[in-house]
N, C-alpha and C. Protein backbone atom coordinates (compact mmCIF):
# COMPACT_ATOMS: atom_id res chain seq x y z
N UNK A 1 6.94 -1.91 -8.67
CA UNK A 1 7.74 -1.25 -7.67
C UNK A 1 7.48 -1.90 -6.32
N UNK A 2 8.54 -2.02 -5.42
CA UNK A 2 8.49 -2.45 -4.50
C UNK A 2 8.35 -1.89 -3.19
N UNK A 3 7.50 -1.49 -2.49
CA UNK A 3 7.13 -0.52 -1.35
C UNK A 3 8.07 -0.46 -0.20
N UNK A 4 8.83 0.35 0.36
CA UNK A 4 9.97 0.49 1.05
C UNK A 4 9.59 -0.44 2.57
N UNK A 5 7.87 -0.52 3.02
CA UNK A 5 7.55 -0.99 3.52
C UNK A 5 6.49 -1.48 3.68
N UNK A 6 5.82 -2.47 4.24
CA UNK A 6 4.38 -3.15 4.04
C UNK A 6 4.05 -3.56 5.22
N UNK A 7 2.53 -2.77 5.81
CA UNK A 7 2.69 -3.69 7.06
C UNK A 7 1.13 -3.85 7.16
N UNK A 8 0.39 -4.75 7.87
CA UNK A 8 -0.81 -5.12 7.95
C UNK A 8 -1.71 -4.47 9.57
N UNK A 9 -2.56 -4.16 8.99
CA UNK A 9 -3.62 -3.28 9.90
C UNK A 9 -4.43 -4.24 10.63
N UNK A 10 -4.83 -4.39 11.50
CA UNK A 10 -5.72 -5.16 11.83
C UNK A 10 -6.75 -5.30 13.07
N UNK A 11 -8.03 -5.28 13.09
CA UNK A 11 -8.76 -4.66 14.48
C UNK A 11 -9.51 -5.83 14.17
N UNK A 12 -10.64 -5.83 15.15
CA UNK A 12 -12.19 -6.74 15.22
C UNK A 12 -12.86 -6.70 13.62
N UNK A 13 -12.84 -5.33 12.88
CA UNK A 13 -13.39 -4.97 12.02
C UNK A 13 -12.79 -5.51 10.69
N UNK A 14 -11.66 -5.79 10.82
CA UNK A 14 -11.07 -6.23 9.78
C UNK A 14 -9.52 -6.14 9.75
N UNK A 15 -8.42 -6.27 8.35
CA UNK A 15 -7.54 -6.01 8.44
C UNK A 15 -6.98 -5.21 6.79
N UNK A 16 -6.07 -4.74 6.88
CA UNK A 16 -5.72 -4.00 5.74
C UNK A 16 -4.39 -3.44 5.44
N UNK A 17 -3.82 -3.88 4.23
CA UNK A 17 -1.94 -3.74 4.22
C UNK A 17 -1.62 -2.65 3.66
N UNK A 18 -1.17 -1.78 4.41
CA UNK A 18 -0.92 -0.64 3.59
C UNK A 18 1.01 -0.32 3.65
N UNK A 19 1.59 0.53 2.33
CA UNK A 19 2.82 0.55 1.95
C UNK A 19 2.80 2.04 2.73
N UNK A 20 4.10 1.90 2.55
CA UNK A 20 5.08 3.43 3.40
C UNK A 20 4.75 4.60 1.94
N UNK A 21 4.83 5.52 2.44
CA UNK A 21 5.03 6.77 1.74
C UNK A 21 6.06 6.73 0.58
N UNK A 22 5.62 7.17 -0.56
CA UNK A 22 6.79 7.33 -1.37
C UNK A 22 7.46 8.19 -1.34
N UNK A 23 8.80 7.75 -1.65
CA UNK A 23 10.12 8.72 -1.37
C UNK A 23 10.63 9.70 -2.58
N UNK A 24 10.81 10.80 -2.57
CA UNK A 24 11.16 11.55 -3.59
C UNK A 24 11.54 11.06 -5.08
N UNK A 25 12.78 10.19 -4.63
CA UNK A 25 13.57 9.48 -5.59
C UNK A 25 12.83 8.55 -6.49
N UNK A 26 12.09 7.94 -5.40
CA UNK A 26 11.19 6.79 -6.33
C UNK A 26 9.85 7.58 -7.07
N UNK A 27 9.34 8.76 -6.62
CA UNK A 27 8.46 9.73 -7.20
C UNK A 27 9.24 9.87 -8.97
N UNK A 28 10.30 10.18 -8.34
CA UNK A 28 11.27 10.38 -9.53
C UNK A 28 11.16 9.71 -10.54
N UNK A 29 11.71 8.39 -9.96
CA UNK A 29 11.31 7.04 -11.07
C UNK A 29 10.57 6.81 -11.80
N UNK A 30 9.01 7.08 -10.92
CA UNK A 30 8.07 6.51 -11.58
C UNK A 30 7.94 7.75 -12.80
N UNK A 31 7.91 8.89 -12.29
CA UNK A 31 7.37 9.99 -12.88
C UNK A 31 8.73 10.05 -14.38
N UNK A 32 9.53 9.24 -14.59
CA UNK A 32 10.67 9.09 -15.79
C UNK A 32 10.08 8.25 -16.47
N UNK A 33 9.13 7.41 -15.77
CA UNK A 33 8.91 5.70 -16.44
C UNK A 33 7.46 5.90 -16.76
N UNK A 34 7.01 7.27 -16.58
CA UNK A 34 5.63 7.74 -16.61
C UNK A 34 4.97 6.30 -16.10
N UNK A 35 4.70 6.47 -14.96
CA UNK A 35 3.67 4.93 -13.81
C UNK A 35 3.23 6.02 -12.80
N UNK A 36 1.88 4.97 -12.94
CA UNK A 36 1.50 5.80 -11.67
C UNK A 36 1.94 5.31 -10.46
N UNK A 37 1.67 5.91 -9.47
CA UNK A 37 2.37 5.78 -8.36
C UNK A 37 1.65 4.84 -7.15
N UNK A 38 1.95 3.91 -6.61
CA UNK A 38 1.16 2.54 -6.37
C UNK A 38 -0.29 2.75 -5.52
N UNK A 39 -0.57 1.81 -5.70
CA UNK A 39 -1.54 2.31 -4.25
C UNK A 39 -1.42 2.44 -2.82
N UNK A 40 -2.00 3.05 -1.86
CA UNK A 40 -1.57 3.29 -0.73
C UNK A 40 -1.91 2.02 -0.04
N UNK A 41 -3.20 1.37 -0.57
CA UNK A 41 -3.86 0.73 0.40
C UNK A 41 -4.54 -0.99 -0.19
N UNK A 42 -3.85 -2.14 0.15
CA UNK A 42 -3.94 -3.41 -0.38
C UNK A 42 -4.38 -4.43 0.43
N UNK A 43 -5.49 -5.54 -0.06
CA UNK A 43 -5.64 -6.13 0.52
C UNK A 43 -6.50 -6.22 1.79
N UNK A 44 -7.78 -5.11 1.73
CA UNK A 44 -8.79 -4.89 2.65
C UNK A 44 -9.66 -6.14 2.57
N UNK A 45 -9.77 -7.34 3.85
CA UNK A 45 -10.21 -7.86 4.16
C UNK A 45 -11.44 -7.72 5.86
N UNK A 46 -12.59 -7.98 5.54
CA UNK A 46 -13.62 -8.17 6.72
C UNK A 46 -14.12 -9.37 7.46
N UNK A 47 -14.19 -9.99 8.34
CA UNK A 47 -14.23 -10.83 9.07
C UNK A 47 -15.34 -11.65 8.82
N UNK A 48 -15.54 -12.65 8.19
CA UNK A 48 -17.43 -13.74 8.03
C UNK A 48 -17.89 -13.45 8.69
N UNK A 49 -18.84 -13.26 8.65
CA UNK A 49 -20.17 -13.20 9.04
C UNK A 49 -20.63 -14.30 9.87
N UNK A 50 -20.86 -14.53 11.11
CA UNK A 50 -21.45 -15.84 11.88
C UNK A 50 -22.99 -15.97 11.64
């Protein structure tokens, strides 16, 4: 499934991509296609270490 939106987080501490809320319809979907429902949160990266 494709997340309605994706956008990347990012401070001193690190950065982290998280998707938009799922929408009823696509709740729908998944819950027909029995899937679970994606993750909220992708791609947590932390900055090297100097």
């Amino acid at each position: 499934m494709i997340p309605k939106s994706l956008v990347t987080l990012a401070t001193p501490d690190g950065q982290v991509a998280q998707r938009s809320t799922t929408t009823p319809g696509q709740k729908q979907i998944l819950a027909a296609l029995d899937l679970p429902e994606p993750p909220r949160f992708f791609d947590f990266t932390v900055p090297a270490a100097d």
